[in-house]
Protein backbone atom coordinates (compact mmCIF):
# COMPACT_ATOMS: atom_id res chain seq x y z
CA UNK A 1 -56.46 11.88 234.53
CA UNK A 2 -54.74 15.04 233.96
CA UNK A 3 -51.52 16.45 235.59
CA UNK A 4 -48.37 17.91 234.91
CA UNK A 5 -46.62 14.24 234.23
CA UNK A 6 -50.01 13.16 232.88
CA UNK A 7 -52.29 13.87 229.92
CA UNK A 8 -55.38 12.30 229.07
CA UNK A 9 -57.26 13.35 225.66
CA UNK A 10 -60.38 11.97 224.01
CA UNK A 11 -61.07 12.11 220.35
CA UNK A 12 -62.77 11.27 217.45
CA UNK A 13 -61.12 9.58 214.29
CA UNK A 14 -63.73 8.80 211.11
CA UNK A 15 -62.33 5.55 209.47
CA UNK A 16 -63.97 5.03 206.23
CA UNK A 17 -63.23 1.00 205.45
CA UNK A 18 -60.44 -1.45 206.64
CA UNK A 19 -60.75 -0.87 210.55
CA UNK A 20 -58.08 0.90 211.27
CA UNK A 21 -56.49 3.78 212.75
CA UNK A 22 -53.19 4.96 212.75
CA UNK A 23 -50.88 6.71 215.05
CA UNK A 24 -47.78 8.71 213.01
CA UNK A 25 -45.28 10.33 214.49
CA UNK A 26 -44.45 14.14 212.83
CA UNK A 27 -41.19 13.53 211.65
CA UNK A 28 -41.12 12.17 208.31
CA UNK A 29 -37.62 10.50 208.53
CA UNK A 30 -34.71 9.05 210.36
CA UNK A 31 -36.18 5.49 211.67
CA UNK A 32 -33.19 3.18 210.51
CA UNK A 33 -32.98 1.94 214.07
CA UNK A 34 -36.57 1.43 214.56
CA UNK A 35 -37.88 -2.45 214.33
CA UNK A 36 -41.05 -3.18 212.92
CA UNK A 37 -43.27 -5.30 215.20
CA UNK A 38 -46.32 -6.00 215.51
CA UNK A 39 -48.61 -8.06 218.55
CA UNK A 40 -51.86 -8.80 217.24
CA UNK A 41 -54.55 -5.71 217.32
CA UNK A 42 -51.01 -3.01 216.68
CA UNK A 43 -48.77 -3.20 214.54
CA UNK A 44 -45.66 -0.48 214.57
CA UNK A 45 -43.20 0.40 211.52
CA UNK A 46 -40.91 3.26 210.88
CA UNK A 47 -42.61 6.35 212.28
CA UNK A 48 -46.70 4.86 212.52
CA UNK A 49 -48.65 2.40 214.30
CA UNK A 50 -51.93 0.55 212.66
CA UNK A 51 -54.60 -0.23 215.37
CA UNK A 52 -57.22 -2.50 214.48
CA UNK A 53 -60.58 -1.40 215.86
CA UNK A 54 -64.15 -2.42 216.85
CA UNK A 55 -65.44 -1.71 213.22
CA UNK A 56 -64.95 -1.79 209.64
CA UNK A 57 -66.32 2.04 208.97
CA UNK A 58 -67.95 5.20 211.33
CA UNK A 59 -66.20 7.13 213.86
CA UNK A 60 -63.81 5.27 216.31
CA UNK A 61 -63.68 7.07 219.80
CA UNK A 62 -59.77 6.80 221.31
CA UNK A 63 -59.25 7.97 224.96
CA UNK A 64 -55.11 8.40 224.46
CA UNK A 65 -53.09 9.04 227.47
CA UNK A 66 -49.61 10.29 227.16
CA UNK A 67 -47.72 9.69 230.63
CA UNK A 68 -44.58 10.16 232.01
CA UNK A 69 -44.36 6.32 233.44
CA UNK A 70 -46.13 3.46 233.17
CA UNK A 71 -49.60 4.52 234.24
CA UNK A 72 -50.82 0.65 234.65
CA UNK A 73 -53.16 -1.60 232.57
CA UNK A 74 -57.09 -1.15 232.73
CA UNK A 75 -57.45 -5.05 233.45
CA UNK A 76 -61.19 -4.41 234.62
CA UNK A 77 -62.69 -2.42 231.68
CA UNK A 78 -60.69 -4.29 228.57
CA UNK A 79 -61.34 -7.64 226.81
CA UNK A 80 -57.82 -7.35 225.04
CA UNK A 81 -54.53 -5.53 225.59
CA UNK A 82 -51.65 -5.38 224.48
CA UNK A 83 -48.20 -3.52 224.40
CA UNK A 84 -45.42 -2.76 222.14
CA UNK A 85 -42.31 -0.78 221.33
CA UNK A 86 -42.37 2.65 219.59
CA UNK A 87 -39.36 5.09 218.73
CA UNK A 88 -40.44 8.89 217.96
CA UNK A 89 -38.06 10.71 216.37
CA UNK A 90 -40.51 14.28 217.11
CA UNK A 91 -41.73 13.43 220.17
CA UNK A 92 -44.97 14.82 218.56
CA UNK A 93 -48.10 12.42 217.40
CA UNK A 94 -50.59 12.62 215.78
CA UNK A 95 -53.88 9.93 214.93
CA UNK A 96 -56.23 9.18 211.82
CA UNK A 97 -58.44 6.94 210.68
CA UNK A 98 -58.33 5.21 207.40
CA UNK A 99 -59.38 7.21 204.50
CA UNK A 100 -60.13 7.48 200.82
CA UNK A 101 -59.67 10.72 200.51
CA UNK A 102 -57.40 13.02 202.57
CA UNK A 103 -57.33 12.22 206.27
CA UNK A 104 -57.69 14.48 209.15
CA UNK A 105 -55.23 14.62 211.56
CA UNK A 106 -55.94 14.61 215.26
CA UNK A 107 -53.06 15.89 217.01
CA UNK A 108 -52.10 14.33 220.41
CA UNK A 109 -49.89 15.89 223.35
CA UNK A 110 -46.37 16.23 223.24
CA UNK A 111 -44.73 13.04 224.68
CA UNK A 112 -43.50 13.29 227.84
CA UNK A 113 -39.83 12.59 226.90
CA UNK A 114 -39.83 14.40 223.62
CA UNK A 115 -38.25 12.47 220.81
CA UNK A 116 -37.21 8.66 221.77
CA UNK A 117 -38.19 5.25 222.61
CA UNK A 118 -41.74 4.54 224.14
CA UNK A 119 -43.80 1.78 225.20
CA UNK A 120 -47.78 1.61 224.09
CA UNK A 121 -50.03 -0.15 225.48
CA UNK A 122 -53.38 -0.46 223.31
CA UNK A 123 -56.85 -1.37 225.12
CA UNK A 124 -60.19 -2.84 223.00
CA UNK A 125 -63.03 -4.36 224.32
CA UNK A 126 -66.27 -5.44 221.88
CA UNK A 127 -63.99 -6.20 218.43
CA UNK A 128 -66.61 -9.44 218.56
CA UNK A 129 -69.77 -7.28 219.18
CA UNK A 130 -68.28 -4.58 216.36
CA UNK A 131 -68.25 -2.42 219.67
CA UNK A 132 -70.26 -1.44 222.78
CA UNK A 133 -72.73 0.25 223.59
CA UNK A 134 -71.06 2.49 224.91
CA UNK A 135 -68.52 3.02 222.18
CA UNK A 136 -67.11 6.21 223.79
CA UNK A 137 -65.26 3.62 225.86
CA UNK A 138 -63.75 0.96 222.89
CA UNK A 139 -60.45 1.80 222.07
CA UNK A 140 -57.51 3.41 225.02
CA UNK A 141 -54.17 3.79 224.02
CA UNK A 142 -51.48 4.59 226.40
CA UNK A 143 -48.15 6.06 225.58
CA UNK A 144 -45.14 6.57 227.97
CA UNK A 145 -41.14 6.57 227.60
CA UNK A 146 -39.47 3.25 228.21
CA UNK A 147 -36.79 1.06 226.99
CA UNK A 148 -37.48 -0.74 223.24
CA UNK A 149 -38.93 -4.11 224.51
CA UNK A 150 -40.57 -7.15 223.01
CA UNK A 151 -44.60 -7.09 222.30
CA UNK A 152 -46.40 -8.07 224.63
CA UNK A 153 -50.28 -9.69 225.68
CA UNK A 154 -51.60 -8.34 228.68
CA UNK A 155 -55.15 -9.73 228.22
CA UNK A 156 -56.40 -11.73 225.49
CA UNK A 157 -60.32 -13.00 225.91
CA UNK A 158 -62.50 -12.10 222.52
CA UNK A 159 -62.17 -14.75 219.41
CA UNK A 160 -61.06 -11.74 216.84
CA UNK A 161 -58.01 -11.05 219.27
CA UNK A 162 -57.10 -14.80 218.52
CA UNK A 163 -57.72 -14.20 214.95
CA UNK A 164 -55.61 -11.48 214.84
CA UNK A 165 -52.75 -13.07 217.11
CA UNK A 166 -52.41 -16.05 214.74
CA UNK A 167 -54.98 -16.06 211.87
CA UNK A 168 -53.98 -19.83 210.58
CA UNK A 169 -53.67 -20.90 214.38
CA UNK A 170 -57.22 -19.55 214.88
CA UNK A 171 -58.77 -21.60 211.38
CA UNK A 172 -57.19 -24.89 212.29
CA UNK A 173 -58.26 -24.76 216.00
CA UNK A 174 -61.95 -24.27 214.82
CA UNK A 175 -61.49 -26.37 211.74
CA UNK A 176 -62.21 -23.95 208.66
């Protein structure tokens, strides 16, 4: 999906340990305004967003597309989505994966509506599996302007989505 309202990148980020990636926005200050949240596999604080992923170490393949409106939920192709808040004081991203050493930095589109408040809605399937076969596919993150809203589950079926919803929840309900 590519227009002029529309971009849609893929891309590569090596993550080293820990299972995460993160999305940072270019501007290193001025946040005072913007909550931290978090909903499960994201979690968003002043500037950056921490997306938990299939696996604890390799290369994690992200389709990311930056939209001018909501481009709607992949409901057929997802095990788990969610969506939360995000303020961007740039209007310029930018993703990497968890490093030891000096991470490189895998620069997305410009946002549509330049610096401001955005809505993300974050996409996994196989986090019980440790991915798919076809990992190309894993992890899609969506990014558009919108109002500051709550966090939000849009699909929740695999146990480590549970896990990672409500961790003490998830032990009590299977007795460990």
């Amino acid at each position: 999906m590519s227009d002029n309202r529309t971009r849609t990148v893929r891309l590569t980020v090596e993550v080293q340990d820990c299972g995460i990636v993160f999305l940072s926005d270019r501007e290193p200050g001025g946040y005072a305004d913007a909550p931290a949240r978090s909903i499960a596999l994201i979690e968003v604080k002043k500037g950056w967003a921490t997306l938990h992923i299939t696996h604890q170490s390799g290369p994690a393949n992200f389709t990311v597309t930056i939209a001018d409106r909501d481009p709607g939920a992949d409901l057929a192709d997802y095990e788990d989505i969610v969506e939360i808040g995000y303020v961007s004081m740039s209007g310029e991203v930018e993703m990497s994966g968890f490093t030891f050493f000096e991470a490189a930095m895998s620069p997305l589109p410009p946002l549509q509506a330049g610096p401001g408040t955005y809505r993300m809605r974050y996409h996994v399937k196989g986090m019980d599996r440790e991915g798919t076969d076809d990992t190309a596919d894993d992890h899609y993150l969506q990014i558009w302007p919108a109002p500051l809203e709550d966090p939000a589950v849009v699909k929740a079926t695999s146990d480590s989505f549970q896990y990672f919803l409500d961790s003490e929840k998830f032990e009590r309900d299977r007795g460990l």
